[in-house]
Protein backbone atom coordinates (compact mmCIF):
# COMPACT_ATOMS: atom_id res chain seq x y z
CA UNK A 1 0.00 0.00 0.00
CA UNK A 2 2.74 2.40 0.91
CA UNK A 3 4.02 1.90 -2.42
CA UNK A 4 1.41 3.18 -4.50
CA UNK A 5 1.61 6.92 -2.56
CA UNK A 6 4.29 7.81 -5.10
CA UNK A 7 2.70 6.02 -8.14
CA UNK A 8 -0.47 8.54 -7.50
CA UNK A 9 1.48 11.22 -6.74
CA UNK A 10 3.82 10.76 -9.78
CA UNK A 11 0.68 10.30 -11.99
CA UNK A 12 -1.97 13.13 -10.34
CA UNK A 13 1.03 15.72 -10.64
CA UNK A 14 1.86 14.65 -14.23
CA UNK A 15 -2.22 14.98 -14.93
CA UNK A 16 -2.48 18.39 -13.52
CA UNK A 17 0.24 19.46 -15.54
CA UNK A 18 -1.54 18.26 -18.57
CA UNK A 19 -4.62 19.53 -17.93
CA UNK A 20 -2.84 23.21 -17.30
CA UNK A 21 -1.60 22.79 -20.74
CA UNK A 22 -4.40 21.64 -22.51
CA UNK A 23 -6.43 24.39 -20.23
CA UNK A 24 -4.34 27.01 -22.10
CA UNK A 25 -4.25 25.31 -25.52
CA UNK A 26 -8.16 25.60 -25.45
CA UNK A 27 -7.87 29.16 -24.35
CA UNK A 28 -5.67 30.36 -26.86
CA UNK A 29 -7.81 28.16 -29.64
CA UNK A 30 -10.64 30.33 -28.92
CA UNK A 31 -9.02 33.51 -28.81
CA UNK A 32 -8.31 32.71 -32.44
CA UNK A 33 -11.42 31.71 -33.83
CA UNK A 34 -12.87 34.94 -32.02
CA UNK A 35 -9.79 37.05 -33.53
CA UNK A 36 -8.86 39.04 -30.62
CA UNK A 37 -5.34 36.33 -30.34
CA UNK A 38 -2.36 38.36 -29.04
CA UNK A 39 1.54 36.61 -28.32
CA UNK A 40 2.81 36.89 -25.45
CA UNK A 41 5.85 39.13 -25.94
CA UNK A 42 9.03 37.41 -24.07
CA UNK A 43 11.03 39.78 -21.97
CA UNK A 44 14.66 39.03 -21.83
CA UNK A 45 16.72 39.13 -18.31
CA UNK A 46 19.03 41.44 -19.07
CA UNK A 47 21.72 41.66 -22.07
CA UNK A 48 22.46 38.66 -24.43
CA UNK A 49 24.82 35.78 -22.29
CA UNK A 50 22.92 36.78 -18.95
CA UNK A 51 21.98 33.17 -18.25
CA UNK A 52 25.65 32.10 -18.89
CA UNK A 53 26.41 34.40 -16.77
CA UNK A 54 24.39 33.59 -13.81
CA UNK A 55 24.62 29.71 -14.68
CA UNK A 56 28.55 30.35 -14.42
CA UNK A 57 28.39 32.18 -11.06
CA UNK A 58 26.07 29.73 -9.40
CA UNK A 59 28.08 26.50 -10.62
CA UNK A 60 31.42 28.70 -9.70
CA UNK A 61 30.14 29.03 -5.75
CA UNK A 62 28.93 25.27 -5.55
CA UNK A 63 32.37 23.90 -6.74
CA UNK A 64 33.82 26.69 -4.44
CA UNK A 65 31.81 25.91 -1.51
CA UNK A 66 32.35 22.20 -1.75
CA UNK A 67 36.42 23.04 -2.08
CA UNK A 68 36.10 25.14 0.82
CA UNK A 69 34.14 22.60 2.77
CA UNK A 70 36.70 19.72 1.68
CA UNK A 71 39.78 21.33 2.69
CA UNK A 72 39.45 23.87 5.08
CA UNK A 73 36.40 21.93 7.33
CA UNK A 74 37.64 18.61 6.81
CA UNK A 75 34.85 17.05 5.98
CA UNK A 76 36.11 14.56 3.30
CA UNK A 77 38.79 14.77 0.67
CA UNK A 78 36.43 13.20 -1.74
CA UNK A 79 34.18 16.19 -1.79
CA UNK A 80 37.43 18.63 -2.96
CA UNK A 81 37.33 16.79 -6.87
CA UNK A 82 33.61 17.57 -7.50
CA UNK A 83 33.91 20.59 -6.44
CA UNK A 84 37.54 21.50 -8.33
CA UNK A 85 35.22 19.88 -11.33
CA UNK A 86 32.48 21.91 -11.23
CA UNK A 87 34.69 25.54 -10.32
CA UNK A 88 36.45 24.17 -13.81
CA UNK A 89 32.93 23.76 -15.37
CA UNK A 90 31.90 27.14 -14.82
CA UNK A 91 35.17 28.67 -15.93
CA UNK A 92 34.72 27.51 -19.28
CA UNK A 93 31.17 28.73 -18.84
């Protein structure tokens, strides 16, 4: 019994999804049989390379943090290479 929970779960959650997009898919269907159909205009973060940007600096402080954690803490040495990895990563970024 306790391992149906996440079957449900996976499958209700994957069902409301659905329905959201079919909700909107019927929305914008009759928008343009009516006429009155407008795009939605994307707005852009900021200038172009802005995600690389942030992507960089957040995979930068993980691989710093788990450096940081590795040597100076102690916590295990093992830690240090994913996180040299990653700092690497998100030089190249």
């Amino acid at each position: 019994m306790a391992n149906l929970v996440p079957i449900f779960g996976i499958i209700f959650g994957c069902g409301i999804a659905l329905l959201a997009i079919w909700a909107g898919y019927r929305r914008d269907r009759a928008l343009i049989e009516k006429g009155l159909y407008q795009p939605e205009k994307s707005e852009t973060a900021g200038p172009p390379g802005w995600g690389f940007l942030v992507a960089g600096s957040i995979l930068a402080g993980i691989g710093i943090a788990l450096i940081v954690s590795a040597f100076v803490f102690q916590i295990g040495k093992a830690i240090g290479v994913p996180g040299f990895i990653s700092y690497l990563l998100a030089l190249h970024c």
